[in-house]
PDB file of N, CA and C in Angstrom:
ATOM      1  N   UNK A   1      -6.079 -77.757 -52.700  1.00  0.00           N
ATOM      2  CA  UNK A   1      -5.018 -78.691 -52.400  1.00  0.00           C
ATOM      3  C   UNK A   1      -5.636 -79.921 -51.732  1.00  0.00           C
ATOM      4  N   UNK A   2      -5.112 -81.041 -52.280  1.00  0.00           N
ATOM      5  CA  UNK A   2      -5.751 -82.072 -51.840  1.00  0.00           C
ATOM      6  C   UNK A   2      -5.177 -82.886 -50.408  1.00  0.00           C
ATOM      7  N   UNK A   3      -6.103 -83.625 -49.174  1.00  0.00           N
ATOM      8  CA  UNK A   3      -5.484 -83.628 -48.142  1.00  0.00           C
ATOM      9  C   UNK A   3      -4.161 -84.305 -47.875  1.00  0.00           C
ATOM     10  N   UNK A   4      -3.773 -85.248 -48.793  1.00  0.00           N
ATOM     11  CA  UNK A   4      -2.860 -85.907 -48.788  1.00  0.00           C
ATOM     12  C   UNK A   4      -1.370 -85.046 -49.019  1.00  0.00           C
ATOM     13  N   UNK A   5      -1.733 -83.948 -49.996  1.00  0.00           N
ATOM     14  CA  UNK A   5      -0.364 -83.320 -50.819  1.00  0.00           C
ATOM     15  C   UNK A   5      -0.396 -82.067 -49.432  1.00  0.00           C
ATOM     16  N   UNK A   6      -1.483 -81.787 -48.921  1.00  0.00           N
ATOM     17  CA  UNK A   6      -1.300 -80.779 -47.451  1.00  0.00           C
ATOM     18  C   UNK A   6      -0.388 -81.753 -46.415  1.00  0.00           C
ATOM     19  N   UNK A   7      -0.620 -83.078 -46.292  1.00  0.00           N
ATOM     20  CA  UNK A   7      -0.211 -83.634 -45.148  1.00  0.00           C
ATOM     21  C   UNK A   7       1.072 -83.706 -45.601  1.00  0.00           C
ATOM     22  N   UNK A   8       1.960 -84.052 -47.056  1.00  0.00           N
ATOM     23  CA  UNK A   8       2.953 -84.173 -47.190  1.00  0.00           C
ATOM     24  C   UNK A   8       3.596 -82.466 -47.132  1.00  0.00           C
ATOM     25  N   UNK A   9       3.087 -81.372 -47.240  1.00  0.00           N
ATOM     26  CA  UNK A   9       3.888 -80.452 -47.102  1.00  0.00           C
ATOM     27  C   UNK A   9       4.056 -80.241 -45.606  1.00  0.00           C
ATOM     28  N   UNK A  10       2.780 -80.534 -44.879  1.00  0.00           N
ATOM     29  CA  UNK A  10       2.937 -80.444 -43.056  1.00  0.00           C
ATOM     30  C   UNK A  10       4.692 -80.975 -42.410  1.00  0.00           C
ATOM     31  N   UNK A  11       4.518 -82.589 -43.341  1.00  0.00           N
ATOM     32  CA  UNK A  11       5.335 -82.903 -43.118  1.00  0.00           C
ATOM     33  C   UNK A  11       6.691 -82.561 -43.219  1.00  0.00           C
ATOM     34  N   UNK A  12       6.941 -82.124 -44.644  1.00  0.00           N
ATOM     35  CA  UNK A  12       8.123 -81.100 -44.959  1.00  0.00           C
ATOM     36  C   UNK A  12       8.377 -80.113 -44.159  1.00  0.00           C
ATOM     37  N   UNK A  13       7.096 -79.498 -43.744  1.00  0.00           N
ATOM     38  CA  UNK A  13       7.620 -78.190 -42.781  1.00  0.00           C
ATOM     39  C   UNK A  13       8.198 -78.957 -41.386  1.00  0.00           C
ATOM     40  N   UNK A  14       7.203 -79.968 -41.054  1.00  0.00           N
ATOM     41  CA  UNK A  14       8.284 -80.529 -39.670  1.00  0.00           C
ATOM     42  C   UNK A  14       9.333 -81.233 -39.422  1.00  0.00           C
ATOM     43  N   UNK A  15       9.812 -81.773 -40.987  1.00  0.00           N
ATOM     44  CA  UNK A  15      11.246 -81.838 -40.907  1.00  0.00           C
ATOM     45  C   UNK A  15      12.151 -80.837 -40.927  1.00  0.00           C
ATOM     46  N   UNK A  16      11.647 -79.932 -41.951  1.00  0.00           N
ATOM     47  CA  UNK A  16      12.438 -78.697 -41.417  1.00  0.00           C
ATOM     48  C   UNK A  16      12.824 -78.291 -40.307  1.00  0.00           C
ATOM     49  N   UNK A  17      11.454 -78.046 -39.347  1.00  0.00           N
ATOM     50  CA  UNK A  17      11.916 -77.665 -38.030  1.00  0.00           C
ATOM     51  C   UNK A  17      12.297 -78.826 -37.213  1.00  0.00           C
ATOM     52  N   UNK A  18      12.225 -79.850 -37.050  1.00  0.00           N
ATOM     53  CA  UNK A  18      12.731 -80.973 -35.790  1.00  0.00           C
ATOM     54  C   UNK A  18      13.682 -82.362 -36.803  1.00  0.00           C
ATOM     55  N   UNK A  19      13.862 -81.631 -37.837  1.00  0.00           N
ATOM     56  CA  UNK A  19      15.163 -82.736 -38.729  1.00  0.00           C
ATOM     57  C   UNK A  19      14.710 -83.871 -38.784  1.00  0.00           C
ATOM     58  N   UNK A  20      15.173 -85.172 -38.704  1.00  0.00           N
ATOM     59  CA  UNK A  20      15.062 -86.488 -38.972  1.00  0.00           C
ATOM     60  C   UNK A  20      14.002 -86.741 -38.003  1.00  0.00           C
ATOM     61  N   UNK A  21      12.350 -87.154 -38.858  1.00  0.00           N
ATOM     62  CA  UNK A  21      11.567 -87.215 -37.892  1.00  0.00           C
ATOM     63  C   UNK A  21      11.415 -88.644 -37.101  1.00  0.00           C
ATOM     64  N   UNK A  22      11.625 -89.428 -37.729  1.00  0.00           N
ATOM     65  CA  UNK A  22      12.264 -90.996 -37.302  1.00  0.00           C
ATOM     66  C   UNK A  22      12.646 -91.053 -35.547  1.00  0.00           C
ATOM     67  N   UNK A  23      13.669 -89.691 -35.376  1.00  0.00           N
ATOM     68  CA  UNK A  23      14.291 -89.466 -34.638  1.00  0.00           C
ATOM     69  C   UNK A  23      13.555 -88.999 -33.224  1.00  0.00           C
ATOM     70  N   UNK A  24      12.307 -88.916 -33.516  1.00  0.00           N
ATOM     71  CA  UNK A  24      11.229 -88.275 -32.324  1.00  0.00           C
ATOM     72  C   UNK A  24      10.906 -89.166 -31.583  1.00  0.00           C
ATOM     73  N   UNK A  25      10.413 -88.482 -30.367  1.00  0.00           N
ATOM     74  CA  UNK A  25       9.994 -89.764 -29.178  1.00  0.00           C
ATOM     75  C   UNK A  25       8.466 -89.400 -29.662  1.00  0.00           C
ATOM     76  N   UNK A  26       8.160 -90.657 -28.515  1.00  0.00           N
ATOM     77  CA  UNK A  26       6.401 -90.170 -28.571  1.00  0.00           C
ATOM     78  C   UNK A  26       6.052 -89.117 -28.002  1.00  0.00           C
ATOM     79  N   UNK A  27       6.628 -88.217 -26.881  1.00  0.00           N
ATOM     80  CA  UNK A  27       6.426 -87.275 -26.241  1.00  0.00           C
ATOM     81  C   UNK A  27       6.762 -86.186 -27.285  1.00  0.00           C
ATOM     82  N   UNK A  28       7.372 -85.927 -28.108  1.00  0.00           N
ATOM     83  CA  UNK A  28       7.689 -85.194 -29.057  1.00  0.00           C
ATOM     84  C   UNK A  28       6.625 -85.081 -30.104  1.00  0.00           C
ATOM     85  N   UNK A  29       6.618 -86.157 -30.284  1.00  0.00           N
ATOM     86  CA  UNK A  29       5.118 -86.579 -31.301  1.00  0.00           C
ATOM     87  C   UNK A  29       4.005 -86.245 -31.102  1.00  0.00           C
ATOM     88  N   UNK A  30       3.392 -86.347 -29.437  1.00  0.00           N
ATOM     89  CA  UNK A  30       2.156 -86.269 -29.119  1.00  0.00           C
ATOM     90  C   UNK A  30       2.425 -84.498 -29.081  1.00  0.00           C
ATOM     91  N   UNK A  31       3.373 -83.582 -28.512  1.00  0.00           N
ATOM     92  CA  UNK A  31       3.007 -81.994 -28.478  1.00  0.00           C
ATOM     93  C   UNK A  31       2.996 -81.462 -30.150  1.00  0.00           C
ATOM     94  N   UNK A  32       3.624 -82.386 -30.816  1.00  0.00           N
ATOM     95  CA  UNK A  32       3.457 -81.987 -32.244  1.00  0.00           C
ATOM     96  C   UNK A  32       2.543 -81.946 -32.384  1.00  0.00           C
ATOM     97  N   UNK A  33       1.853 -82.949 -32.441  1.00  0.00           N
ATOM     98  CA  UNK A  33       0.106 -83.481 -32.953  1.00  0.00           C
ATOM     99  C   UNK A  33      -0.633 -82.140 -32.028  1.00  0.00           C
ATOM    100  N   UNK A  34      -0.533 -81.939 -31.109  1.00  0.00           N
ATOM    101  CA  UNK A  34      -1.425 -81.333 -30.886  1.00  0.00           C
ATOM    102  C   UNK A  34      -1.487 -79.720 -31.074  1.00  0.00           C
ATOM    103  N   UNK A  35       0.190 -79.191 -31.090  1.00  0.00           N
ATOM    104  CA  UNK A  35       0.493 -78.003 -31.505  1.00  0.00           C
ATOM    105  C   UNK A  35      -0.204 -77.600 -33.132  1.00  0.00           C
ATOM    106  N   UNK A  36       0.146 -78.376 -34.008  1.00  0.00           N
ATOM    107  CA  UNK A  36      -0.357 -78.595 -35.368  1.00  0.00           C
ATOM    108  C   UNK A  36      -1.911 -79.003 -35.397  1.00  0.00           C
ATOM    109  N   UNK A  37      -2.331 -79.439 -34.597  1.00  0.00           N
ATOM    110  CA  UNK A  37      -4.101 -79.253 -34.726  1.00  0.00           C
ATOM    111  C   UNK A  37      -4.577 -77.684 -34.149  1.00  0.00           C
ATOM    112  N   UNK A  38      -3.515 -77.162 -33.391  1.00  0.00           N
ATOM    113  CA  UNK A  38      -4.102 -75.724 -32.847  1.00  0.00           C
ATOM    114  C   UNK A  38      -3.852 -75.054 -33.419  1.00  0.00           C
ATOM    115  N   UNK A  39      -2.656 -75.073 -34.637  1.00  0.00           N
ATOM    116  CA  UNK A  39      -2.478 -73.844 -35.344  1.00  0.00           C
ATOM    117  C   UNK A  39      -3.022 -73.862 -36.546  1.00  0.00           C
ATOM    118  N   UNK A  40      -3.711 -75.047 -36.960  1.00  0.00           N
ATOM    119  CA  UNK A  40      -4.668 -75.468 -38.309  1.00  0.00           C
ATOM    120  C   UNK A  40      -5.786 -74.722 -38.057  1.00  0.00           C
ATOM    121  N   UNK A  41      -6.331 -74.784 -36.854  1.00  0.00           N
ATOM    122  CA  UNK A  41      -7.422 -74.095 -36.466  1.00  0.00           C
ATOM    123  C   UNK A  41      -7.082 -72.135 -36.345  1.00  0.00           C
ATOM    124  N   UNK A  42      -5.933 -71.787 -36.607  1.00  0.00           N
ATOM    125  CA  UNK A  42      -5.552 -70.537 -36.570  1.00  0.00           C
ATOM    126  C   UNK A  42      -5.397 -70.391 -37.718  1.00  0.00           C
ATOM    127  N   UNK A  43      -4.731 -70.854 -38.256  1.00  0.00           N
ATOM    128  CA  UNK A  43      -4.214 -70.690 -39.658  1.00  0.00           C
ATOM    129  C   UNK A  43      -4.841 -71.400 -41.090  1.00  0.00           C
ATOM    130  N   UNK A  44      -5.335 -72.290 -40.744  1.00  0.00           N
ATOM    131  CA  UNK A  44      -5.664 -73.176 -41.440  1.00  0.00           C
ATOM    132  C   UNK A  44      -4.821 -74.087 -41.676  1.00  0.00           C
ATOM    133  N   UNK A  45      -4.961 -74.871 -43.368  1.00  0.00           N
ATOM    134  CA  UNK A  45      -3.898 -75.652 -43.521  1.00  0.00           C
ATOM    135  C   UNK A  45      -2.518 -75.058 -43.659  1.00  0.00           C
ATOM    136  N   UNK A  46      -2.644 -73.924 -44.062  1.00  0.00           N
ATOM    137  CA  UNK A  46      -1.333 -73.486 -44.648  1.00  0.00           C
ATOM    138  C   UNK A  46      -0.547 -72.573 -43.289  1.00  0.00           C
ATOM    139  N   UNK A  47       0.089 -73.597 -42.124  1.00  0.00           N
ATOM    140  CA  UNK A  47       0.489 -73.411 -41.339  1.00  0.00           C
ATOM    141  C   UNK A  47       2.027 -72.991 -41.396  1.00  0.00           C
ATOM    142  N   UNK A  48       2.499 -71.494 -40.881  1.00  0.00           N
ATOM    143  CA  UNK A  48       3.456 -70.590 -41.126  1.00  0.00           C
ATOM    144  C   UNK A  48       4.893 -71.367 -40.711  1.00  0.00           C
ATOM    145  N   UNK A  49       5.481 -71.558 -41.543  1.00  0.00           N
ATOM    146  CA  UNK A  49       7.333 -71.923 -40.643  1.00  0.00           C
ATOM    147  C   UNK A  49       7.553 -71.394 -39.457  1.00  0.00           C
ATOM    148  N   UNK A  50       7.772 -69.884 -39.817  1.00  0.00           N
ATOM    149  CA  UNK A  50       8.056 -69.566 -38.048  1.00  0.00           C
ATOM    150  C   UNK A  50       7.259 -69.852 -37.157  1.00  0.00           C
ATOM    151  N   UNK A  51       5.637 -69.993 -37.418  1.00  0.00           N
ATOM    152  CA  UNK A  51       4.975 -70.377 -36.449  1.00  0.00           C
ATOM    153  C   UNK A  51       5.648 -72.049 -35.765  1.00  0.00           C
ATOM    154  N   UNK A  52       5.977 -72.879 -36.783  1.00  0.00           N
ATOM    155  CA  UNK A  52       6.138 -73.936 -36.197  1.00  0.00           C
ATOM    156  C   UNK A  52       7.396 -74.368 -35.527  1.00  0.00           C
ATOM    157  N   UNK A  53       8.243 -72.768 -35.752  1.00  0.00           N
ATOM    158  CA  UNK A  53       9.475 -72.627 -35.255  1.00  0.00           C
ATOM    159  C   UNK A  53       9.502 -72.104 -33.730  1.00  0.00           C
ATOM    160  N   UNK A  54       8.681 -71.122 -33.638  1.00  0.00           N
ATOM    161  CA  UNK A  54       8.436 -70.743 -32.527  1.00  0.00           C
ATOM    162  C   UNK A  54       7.485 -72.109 -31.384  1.00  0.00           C
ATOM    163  N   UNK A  55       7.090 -72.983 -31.902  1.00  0.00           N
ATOM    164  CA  UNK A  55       6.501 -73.605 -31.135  1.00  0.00           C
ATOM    165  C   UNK A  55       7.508 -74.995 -30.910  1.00  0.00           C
ATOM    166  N   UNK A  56       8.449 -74.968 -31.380  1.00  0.00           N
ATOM    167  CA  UNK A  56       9.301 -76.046 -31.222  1.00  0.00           C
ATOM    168  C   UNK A  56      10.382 -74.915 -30.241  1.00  0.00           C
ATOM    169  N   UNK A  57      10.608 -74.024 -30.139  1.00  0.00           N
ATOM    170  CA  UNK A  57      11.245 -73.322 -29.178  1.00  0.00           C
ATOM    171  C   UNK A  57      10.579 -73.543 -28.136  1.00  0.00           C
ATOM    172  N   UNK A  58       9.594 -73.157 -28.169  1.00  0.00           N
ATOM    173  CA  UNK A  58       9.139 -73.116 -26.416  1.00  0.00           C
ATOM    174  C   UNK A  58       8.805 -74.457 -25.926  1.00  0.00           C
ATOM    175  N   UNK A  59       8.714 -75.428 -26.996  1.00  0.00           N
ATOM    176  CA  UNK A  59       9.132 -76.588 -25.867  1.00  0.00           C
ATOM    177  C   UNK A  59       9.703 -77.241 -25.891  1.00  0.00           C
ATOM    178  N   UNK A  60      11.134 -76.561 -26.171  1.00  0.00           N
ATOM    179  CA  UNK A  60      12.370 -76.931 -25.731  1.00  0.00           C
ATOM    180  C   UNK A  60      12.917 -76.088 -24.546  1.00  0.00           C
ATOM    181  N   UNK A  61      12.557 -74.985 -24.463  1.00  0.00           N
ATOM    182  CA  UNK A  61      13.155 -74.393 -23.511  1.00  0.00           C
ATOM    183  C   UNK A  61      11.995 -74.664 -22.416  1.00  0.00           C
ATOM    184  N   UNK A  62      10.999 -74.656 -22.559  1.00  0.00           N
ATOM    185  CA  UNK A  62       9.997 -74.416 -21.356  1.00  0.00           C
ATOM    186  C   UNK A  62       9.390 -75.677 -20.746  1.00  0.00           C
ATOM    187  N   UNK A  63       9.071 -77.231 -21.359  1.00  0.00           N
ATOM    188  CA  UNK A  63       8.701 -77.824 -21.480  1.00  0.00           C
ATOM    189  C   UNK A  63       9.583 -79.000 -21.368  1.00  0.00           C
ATOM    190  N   UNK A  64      10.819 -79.436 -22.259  1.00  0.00           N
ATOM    191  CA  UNK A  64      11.482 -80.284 -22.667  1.00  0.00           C
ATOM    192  C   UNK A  64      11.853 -81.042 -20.825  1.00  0.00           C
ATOM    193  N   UNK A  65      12.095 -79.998 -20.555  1.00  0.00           N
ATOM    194  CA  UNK A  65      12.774 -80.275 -19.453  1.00  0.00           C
ATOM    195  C   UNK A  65      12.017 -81.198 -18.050  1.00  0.00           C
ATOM    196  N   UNK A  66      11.171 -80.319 -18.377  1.00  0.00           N
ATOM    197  CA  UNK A  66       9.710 -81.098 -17.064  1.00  0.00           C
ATOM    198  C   UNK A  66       9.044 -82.360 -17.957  1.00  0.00           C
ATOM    199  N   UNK A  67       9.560 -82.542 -19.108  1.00  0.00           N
ATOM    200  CA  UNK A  67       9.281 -84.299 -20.030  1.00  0.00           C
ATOM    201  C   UNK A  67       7.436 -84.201 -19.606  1.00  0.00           C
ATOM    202  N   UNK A  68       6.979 -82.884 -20.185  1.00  0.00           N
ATOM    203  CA  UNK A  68       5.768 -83.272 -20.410  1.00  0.00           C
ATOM    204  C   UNK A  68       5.083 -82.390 -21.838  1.00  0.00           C
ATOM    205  N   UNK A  69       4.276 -83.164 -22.200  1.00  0.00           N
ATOM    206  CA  UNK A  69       3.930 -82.777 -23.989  1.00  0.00           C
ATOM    207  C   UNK A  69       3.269 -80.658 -23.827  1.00  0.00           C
ATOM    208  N   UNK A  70       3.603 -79.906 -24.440  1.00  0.00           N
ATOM    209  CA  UNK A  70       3.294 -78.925 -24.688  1.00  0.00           C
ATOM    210  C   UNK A  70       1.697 -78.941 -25.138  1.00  0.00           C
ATOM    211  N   UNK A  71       0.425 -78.694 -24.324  1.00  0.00           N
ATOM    212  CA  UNK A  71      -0.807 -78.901 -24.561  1.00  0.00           C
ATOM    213  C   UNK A  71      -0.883 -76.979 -25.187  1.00  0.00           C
ATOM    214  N   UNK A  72      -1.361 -77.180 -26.432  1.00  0.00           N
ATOM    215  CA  UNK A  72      -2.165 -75.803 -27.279  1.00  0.00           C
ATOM    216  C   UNK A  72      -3.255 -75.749 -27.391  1.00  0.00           C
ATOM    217  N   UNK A  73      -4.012 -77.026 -27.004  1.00  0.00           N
ATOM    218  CA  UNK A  73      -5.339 -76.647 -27.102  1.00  0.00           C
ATOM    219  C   UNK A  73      -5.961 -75.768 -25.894  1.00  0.00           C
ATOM    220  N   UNK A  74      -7.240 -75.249 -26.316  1.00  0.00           N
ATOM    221  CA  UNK A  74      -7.727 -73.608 -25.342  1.00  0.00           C
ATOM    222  C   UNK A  74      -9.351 -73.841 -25.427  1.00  0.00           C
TER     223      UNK A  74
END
């Protein structure tokens, strides 16, 4: 798969999970970016829905609130 047609399915999967992406702040943006570079490195490219479901949960519930980006890198 070529990187461009990976980046457009990335993308599909994160509209799925966070809807109209237009609609994101930068703080939203930056725990994306970095959630999705940590699970590329787990998963590779072909990064799982629920995985990216479960990681948009926890920082909404755990994170959202204290308005600071969800860091995954380890």
């Amino acid at each position: 798969m070529s990187e461009n047609s990976q980046l457009n399915k990335t993308y599909a999967l994160l509209k799925e999970v966070y809807g109209p992406l237009e609609n994101l702040s930068q703080t939203q943006w930056s725990q994306i970016e970095l959630g999705v570079k940590a699970l590329m490195k787990e998963y590779g490219p072909d990064i799982p829905l629920d995985t990216l479901k479960a990681m948009k949960h926890t920082y909404d519930n755990y994170y959202a609130e204290k308005d600071v980006a969800l860091d995954y890198r380890k």
